[in-house]
C-alpha atoms as a PDB file:
ATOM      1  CA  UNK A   1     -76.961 -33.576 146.719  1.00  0.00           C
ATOM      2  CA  UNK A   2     -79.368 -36.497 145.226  1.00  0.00           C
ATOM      3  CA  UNK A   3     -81.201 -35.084 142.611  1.00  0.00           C
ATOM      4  CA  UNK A   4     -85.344 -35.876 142.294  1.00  0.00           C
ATOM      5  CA  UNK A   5     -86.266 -37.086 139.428  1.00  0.00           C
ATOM      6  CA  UNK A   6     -88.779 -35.995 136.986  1.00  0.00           C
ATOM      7  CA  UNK A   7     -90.517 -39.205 136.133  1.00  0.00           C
ATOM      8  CA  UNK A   8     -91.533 -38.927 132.539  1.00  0.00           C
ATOM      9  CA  UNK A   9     -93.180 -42.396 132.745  1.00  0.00           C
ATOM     10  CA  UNK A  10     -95.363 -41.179 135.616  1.00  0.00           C
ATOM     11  CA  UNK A  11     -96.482 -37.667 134.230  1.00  0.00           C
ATOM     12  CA  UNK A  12     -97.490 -39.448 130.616  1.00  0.00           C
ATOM     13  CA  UNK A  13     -99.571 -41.983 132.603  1.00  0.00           C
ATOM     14  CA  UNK A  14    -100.919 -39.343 134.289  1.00  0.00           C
ATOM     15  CA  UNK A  15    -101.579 -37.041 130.783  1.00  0.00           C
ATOM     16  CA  UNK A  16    -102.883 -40.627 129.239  1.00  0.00           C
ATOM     17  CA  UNK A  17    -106.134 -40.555 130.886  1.00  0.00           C
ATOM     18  CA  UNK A  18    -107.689 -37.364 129.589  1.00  0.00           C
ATOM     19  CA  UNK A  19    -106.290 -38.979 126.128  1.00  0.00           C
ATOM     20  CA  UNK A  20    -107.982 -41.899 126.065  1.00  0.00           C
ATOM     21  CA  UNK A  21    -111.234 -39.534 127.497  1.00  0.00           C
ATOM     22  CA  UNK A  22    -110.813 -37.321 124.418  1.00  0.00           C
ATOM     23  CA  UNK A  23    -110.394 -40.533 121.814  1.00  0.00           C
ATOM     24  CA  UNK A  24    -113.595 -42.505 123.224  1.00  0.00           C
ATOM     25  CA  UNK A  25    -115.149 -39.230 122.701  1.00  0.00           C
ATOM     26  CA  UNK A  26    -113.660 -39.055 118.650  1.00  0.00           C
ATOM     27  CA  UNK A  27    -114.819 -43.111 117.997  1.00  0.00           C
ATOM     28  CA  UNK A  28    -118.300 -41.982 119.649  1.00  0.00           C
ATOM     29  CA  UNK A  29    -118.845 -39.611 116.904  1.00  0.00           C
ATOM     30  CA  UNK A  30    -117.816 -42.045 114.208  1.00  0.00           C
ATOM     31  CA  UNK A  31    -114.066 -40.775 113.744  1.00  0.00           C
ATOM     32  CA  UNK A  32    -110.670 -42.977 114.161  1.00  0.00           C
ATOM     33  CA  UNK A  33    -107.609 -41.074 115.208  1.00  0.00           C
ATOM     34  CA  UNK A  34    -105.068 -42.151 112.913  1.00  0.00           C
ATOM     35  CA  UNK A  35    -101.422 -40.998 113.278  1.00  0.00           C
ATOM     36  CA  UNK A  36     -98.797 -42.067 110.190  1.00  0.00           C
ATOM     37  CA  UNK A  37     -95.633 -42.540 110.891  1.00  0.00           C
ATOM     38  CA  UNK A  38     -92.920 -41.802 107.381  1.00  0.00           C
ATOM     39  CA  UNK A  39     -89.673 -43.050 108.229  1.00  0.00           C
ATOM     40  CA  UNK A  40     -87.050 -43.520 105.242  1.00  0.00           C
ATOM     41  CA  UNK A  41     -85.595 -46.463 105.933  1.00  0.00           C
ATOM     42  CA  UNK A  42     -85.070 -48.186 109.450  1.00  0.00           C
ATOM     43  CA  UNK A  43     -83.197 -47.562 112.190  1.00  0.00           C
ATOM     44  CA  UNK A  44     -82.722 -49.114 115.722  1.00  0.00           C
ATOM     45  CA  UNK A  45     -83.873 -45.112 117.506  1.00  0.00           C
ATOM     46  CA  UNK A  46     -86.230 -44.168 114.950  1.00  0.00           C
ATOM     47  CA  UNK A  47     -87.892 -48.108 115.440  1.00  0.00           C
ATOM     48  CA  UNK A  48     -87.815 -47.717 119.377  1.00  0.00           C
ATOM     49  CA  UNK A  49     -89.383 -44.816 118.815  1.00  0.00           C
ATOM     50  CA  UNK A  50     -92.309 -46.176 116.609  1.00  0.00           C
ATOM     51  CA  UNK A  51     -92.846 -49.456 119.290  1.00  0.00           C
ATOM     52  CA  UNK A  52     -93.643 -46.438 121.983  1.00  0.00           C
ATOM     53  CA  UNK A  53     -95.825 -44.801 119.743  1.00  0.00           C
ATOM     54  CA  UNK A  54     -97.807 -48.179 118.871  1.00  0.00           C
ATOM     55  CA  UNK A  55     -97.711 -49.180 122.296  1.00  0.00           C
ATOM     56  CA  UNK A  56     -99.469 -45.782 123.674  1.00  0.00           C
ATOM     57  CA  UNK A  57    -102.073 -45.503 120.688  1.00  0.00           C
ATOM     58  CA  UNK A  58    -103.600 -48.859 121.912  1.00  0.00           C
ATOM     59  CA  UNK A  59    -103.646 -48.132 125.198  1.00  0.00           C
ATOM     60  CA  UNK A  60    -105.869 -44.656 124.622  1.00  0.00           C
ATOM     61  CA  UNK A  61    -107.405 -45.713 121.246  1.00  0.00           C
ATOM     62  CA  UNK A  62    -105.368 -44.202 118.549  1.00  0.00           C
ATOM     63  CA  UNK A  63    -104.404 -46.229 115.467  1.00  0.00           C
ATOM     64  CA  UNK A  64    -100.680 -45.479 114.537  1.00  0.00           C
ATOM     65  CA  UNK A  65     -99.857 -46.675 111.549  1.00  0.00           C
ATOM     66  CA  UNK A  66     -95.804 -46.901 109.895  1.00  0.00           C
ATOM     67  CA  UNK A  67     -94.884 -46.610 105.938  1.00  0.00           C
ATOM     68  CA  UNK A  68     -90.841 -47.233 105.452  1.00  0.00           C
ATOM     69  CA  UNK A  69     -90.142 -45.575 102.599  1.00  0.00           C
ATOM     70  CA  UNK A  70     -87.222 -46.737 100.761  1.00  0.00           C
ATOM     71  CA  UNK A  71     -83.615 -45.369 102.180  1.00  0.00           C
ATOM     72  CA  UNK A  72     -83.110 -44.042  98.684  1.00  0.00           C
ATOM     73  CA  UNK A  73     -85.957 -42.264  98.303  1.00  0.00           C
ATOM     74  CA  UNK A  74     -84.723 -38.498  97.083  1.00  0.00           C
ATOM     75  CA  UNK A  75     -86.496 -34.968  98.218  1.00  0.00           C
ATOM     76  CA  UNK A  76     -89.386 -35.219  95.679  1.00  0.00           C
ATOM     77  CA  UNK A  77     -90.423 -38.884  96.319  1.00  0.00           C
ATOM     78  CA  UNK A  78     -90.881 -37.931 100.133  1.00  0.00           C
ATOM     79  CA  UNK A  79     -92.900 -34.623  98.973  1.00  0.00           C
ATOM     80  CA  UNK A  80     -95.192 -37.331  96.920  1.00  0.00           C
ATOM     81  CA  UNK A  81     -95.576 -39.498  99.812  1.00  0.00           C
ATOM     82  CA  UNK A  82     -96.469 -36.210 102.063  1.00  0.00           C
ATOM     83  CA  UNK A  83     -98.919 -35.420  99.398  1.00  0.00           C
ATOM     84  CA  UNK A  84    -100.326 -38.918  99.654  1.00  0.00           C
ATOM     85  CA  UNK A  85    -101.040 -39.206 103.146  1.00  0.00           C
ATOM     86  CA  UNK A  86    -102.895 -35.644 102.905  1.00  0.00           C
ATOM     87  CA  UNK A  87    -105.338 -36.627 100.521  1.00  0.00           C
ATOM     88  CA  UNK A  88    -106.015 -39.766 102.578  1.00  0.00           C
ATOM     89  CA  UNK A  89    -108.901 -39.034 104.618  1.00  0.00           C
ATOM     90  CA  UNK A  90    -108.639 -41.673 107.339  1.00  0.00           C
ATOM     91  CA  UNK A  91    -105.120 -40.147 108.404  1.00  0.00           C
ATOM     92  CA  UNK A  92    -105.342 -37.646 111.111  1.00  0.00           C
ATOM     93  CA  UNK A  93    -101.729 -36.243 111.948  1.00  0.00           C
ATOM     94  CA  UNK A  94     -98.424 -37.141 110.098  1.00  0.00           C
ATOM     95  CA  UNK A  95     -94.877 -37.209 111.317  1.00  0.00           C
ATOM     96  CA  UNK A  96     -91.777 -37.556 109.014  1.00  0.00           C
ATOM     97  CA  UNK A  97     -89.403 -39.317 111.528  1.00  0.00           C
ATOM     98  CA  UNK A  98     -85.927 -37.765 111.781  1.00  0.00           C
ATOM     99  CA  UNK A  99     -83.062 -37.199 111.367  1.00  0.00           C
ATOM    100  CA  UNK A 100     -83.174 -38.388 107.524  1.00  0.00           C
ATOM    101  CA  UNK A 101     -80.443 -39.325 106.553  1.00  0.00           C
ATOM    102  CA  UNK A 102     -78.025 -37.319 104.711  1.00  0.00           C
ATOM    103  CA  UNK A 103     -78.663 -37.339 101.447  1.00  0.00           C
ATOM    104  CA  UNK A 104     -82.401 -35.775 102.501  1.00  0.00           C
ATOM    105  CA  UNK A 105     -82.813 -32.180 103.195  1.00  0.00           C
ATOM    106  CA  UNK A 106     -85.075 -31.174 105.388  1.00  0.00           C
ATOM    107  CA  UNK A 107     -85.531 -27.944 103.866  1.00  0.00           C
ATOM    108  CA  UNK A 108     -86.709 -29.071 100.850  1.00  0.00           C
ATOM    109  CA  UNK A 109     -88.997 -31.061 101.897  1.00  0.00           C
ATOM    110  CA  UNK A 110     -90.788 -29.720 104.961  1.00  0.00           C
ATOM    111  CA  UNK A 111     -93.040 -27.374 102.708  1.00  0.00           C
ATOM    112  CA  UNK A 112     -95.086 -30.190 101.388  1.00  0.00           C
ATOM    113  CA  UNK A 113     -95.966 -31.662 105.249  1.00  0.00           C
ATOM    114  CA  UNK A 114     -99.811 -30.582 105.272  1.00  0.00           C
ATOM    115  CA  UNK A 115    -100.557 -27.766 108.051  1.00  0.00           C
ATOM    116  CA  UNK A 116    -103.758 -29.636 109.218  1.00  0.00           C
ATOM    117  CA  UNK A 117    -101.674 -32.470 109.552  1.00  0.00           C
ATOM    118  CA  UNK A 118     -98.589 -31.408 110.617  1.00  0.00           C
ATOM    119  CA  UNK A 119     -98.555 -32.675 114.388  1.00  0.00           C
ATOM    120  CA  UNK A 120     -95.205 -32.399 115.324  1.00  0.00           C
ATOM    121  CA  UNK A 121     -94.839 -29.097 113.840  1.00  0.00           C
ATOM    122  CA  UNK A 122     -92.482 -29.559 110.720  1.00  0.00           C
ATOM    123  CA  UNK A 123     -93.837 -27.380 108.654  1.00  0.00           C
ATOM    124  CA  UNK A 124     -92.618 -23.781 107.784  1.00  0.00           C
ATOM    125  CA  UNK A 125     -96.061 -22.397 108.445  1.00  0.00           C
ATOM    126  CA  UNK A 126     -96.101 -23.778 112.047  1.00  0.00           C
ATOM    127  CA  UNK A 127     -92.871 -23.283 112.982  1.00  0.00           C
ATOM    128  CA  UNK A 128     -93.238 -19.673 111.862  1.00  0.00           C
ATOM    129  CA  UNK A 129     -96.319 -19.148 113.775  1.00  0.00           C
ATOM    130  CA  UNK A 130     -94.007 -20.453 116.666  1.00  0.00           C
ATOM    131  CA  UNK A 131     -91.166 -17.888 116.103  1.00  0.00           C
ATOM    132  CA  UNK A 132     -93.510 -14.966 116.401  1.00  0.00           C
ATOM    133  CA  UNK A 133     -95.833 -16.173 119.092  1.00  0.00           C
ATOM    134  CA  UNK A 134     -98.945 -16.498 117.066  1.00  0.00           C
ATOM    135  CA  UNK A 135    -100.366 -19.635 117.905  1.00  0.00           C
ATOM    136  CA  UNK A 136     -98.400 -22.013 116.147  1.00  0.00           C
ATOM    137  CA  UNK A 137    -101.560 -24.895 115.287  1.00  0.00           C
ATOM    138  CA  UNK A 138     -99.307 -27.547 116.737  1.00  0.00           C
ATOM    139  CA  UNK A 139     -96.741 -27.705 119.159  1.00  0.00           C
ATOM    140  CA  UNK A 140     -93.673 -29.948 117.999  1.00  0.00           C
ATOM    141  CA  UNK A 141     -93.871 -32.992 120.693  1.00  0.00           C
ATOM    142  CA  UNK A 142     -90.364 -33.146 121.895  1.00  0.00           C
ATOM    143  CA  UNK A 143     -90.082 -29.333 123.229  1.00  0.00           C
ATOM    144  CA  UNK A 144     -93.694 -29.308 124.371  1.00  0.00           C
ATOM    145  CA  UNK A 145     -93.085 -32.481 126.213  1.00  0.00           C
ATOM    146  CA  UNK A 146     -90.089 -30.485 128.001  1.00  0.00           C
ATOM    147  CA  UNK A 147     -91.945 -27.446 128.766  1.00  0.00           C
ATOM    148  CA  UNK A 148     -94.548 -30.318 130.463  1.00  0.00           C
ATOM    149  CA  UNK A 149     -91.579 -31.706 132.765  1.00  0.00           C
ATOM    150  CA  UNK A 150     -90.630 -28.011 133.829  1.00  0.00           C
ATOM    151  CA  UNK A 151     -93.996 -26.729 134.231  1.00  0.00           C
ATOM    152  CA  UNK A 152     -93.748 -29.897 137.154  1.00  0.00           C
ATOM    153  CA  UNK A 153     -90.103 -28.914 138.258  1.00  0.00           C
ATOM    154  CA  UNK A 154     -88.945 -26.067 140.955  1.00  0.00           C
ATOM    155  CA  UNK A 155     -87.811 -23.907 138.207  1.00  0.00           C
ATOM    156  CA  UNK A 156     -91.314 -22.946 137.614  1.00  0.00           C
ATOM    157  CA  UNK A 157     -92.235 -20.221 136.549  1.00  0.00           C
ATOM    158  CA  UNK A 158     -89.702 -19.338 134.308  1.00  0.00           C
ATOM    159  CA  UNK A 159     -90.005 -15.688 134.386  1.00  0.00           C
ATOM    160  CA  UNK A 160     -86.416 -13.801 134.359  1.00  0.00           C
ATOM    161  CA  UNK A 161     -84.452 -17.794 135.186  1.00  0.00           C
ATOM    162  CA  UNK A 162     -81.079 -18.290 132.951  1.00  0.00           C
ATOM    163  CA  UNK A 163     -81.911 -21.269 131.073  1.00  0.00           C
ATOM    164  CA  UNK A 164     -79.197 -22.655 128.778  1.00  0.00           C
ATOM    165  CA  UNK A 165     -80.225 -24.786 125.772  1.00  0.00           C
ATOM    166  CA  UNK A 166     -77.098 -26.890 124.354  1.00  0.00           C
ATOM    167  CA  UNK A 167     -77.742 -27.544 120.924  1.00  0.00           C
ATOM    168  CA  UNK A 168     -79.558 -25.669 117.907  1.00  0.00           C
ATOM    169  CA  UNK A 169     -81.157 -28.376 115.769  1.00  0.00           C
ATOM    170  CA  UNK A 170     -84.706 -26.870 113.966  1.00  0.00           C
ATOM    171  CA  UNK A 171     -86.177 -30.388 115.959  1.00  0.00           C
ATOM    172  CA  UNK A 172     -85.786 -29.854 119.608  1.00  0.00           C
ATOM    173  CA  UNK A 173     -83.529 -26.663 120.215  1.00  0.00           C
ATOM    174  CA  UNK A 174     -84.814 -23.910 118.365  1.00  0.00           C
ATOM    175  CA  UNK A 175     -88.251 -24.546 119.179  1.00  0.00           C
ATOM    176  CA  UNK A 176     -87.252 -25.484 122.909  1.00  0.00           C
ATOM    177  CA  UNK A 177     -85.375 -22.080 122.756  1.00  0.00           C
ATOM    178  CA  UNK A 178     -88.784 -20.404 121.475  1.00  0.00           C
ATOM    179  CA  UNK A 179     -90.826 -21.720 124.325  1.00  0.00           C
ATOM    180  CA  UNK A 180     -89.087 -20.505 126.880  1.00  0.00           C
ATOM    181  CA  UNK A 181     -88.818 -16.993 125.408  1.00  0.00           C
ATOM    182  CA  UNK A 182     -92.441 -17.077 125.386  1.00  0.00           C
ATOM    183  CA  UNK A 183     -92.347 -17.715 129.233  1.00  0.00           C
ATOM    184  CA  UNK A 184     -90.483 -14.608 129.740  1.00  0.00           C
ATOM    185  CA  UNK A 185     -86.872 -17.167 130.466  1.00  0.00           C
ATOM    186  CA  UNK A 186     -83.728 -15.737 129.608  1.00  0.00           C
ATOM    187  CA  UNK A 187     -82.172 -18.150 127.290  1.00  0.00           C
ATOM    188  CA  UNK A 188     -78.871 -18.824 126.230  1.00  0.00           C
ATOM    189  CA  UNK A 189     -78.708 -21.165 122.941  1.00  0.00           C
ATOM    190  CA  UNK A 190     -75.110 -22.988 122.365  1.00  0.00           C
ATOM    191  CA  UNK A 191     -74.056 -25.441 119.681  1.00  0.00           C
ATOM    192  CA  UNK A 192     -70.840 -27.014 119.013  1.00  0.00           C
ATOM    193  CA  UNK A 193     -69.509 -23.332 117.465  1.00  0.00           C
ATOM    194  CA  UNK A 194     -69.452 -21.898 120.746  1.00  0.00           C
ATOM    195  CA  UNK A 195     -66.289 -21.245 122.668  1.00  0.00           C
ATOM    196  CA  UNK A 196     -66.232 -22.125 126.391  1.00  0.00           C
ATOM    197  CA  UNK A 197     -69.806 -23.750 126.656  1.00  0.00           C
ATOM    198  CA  UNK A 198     -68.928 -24.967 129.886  1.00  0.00           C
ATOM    199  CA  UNK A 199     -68.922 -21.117 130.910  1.00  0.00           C
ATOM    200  CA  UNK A 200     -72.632 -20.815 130.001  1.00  0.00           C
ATOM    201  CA  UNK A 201     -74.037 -24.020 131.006  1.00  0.00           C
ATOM    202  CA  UNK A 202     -72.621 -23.195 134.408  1.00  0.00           C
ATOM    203  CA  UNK A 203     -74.366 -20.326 135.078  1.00  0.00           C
ATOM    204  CA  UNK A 204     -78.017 -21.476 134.485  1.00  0.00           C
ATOM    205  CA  UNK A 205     -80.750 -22.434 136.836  1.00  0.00           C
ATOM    206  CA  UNK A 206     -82.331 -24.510 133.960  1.00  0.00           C
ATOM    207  CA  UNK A 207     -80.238 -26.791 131.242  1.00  0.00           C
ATOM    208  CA  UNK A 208     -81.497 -28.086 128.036  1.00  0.00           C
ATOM    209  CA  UNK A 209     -79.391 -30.909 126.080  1.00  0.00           C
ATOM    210  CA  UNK A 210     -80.387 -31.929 122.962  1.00  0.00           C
ATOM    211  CA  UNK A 211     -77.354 -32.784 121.010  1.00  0.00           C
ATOM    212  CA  UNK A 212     -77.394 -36.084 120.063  1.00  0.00           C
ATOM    213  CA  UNK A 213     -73.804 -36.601 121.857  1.00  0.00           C
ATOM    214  CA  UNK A 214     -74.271 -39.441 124.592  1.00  0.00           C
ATOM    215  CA  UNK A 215     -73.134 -38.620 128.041  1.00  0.00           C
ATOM    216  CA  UNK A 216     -71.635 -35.056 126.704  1.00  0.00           C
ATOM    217  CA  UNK A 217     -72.752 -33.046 130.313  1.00  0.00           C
ATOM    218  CA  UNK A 218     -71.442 -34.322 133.426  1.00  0.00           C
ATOM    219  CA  UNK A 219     -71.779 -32.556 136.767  1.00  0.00           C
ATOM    220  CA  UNK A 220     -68.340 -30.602 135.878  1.00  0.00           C
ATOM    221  CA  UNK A 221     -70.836 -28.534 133.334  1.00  0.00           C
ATOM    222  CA  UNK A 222     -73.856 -27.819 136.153  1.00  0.00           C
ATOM    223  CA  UNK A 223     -74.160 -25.259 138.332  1.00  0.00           C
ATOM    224  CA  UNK A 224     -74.892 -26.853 141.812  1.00  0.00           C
ATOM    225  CA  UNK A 225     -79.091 -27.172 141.820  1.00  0.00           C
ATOM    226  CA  UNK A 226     -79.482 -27.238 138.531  1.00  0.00           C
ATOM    227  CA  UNK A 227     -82.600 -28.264 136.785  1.00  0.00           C
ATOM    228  CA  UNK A 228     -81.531 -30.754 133.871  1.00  0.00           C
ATOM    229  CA  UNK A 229     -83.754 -31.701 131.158  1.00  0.00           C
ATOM    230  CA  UNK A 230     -82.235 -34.403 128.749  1.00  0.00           C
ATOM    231  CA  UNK A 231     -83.683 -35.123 125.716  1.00  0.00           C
ATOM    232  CA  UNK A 232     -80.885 -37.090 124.032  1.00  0.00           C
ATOM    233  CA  UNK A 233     -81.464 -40.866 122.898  1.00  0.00           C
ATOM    234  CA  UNK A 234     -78.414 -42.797 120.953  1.00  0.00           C
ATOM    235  CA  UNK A 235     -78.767 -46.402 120.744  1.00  0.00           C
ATOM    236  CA  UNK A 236     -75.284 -47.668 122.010  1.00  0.00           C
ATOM    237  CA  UNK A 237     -74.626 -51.444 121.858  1.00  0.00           C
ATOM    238  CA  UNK A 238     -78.190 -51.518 122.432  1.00  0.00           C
ATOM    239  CA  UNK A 239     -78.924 -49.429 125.376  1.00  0.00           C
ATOM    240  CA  UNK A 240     -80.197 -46.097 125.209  1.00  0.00           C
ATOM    241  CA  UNK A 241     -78.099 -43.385 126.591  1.00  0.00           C
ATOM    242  CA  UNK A 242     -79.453 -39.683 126.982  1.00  0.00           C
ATOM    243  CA  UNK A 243     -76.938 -36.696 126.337  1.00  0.00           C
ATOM    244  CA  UNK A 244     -76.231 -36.165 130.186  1.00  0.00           C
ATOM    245  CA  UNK A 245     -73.826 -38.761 132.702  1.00  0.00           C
ATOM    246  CA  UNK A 246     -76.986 -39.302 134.894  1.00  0.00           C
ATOM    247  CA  UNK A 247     -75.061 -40.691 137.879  1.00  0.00           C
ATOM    248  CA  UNK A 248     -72.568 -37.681 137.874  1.00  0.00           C
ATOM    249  CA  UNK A 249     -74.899 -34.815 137.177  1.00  0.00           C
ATOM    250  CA  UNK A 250     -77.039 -36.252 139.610  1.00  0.00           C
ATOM    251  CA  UNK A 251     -74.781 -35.166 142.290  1.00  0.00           C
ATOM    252  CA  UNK A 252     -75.149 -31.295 141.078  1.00  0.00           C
ATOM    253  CA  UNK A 253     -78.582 -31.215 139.850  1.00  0.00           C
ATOM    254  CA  UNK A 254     -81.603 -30.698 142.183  1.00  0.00           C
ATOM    255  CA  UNK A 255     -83.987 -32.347 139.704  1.00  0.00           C
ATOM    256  CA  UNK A 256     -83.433 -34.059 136.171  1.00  0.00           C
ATOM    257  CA  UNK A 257     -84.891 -36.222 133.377  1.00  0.00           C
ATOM    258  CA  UNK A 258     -83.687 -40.040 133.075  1.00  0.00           C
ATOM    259  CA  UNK A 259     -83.156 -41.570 129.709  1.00  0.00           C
ATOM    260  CA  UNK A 260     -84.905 -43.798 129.106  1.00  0.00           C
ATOM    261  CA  UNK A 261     -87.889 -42.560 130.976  1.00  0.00           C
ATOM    262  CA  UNK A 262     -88.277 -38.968 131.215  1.00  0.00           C
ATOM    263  CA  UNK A 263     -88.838 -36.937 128.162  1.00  0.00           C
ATOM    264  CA  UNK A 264     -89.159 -39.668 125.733  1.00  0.00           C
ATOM    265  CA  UNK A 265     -92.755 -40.825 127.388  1.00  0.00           C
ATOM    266  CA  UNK A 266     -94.048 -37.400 127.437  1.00  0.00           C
ATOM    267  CA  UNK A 267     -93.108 -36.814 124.234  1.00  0.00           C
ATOM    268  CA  UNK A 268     -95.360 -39.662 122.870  1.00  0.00           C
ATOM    269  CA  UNK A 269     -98.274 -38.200 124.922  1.00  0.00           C
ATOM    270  CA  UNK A 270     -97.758 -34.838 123.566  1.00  0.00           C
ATOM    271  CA  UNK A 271     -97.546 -35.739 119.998  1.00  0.00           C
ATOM    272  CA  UNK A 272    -100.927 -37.723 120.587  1.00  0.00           C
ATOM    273  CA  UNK A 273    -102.788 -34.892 121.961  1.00  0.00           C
ATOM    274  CA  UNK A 274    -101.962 -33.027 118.521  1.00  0.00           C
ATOM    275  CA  UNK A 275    -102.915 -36.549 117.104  1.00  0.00           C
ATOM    276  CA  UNK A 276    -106.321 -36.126 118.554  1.00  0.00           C
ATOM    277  CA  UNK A 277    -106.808 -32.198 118.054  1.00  0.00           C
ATOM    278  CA  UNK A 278    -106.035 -32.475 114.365  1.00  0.00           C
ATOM    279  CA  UNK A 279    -108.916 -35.415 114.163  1.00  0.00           C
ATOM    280  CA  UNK A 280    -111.311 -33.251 116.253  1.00  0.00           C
ATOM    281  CA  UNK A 281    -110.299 -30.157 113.658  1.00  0.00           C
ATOM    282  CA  UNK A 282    -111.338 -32.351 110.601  1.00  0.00           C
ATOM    283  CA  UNK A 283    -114.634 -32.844 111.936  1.00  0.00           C
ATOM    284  CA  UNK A 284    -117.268 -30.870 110.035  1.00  0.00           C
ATOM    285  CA  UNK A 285    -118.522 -27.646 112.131  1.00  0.00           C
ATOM    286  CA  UNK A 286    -121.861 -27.455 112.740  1.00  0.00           C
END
């Protein structure tokens, strides 16, 4: 078996166009979509990352701009920042990049990201909303970007499918996890505590990796036909690998994500369309 490929690259370009639709529409009205971009400190992921988003807002008209906040900044001097950025007007959407580093807890400071704001969805109040199926007011990018690639795959609808997720983070496999409850999937979560995950990766028609671990799944871990979302990206000796041995799973899977081009793209188009739906929020209602 050859497995198709889900072209990221081709579904953003084809998500770009009502984008840039929707942000002509914004500047006609007088407003500037403005996404800012924390990172603390600088690293070579978190600054590919940033060059994608810079790269898409010109091409459909939204203005990304980067602070670097210092990599010793503690928990309450990125709560100030958050609080800065909130009272600034001109800023539509926010993201705090991650992972911080260590010293940061996420915890701590995820209260003070702004709900209007919040467009990748890193707030307790939106991630809540997301846990009970309430309407969370934005979608984190990453895990609505792979619920775009499926909703293109043969594995949709999800109704009643075994879909295993491999890896728990609050950033991509919890609300992953929570997205495909909510289209009736039945999903099995595993993390690096779980014996035998072999054993439940092999039984699932859909498989989620999002672990951080390049190259972890090979085709050893896929059940044959397979869908095979990857949403890993480590920067090693400067080439990015994704979390699954593409040429080996390949041979398994029926259809799967390439890294780089597959989730990461979408991912940037997702987060923009929260970009522009927070700007078109702020506006005053008539």
């Amino acid at each position: 078996m050859s497995a198709r490929i889900l072209d990221g690259r081709a579904l953003a370009a084809e998500l770009r166009v009502g984008l840039a639709r929707d942000a002509t529409a914004l500047r006609a009205r007088g407003v500037v979509p403005r996404l800012l971009v924390a990172m603390v400190g600088e690293d070579e992921s978190s600054l590919a990352y940033v060059h994608g988003m810079r790269a898409l807002g010109a091409k459909i008209g939204v203005d990304v701009a980067v602070d670097v906040l210092s990599p010793n900044v503690d928990d309450a001097g990125v709560r100030a920042a958050l609080a800065g950025y909130d009272a600034d007007p001109a800023i539509a959407g926010i993201i705090l990049q991650q992972p911080l580093p260590a010293h940061l807890s996420i915890r701590a400071i995820a209260g003070a990201m702004p709900e209007r704001k919040d467009v990748d969805g890193t707030s307790p109040i939106n991630q809540g909303r997301l846990a009970f199926a309430t309407g969370a007011r934005f979608v984190p990018a990453t895990p609505a970007a792979v619920m775009l690639l499926l909703e293109r795959s043969s594995a949709w609808p999800l109704r009643g499918r075994d879909v295993a997720v491999i890896g728990r983070s609050p950033v991509v496999g919890l609300p992953v996890a929570l997205l495909l409850l909510a289209h009736d999937a039945t999903v099995t979560v595993t993390h690096k505590a779980t014996p035998d995950i072999k054993a439940h990766v092999r039984r699932a028609e859909v498989v989620v990796v999002a672990t951080g671990s390049p190259h972890l799944v090979d085709a050893s871990w896929l059940r044959t036909g397979a869908v095979v979302i990857d949403v890993g990206t480590t920067v090693v000796d400067g080439k990015l690998l994704g979390d699954v041995d593409f040429e080996s799973a390949a041979t398994v899977a029926s259809e799967i994500t390439p890294v780089p081009g597959g989730v990461g793209p979408v991912t940037n188009v997702a987060l923009m369309r929260n970009v522009l739906a927070a700007a078109e929020n702020a506006l005053p209602r008539r």
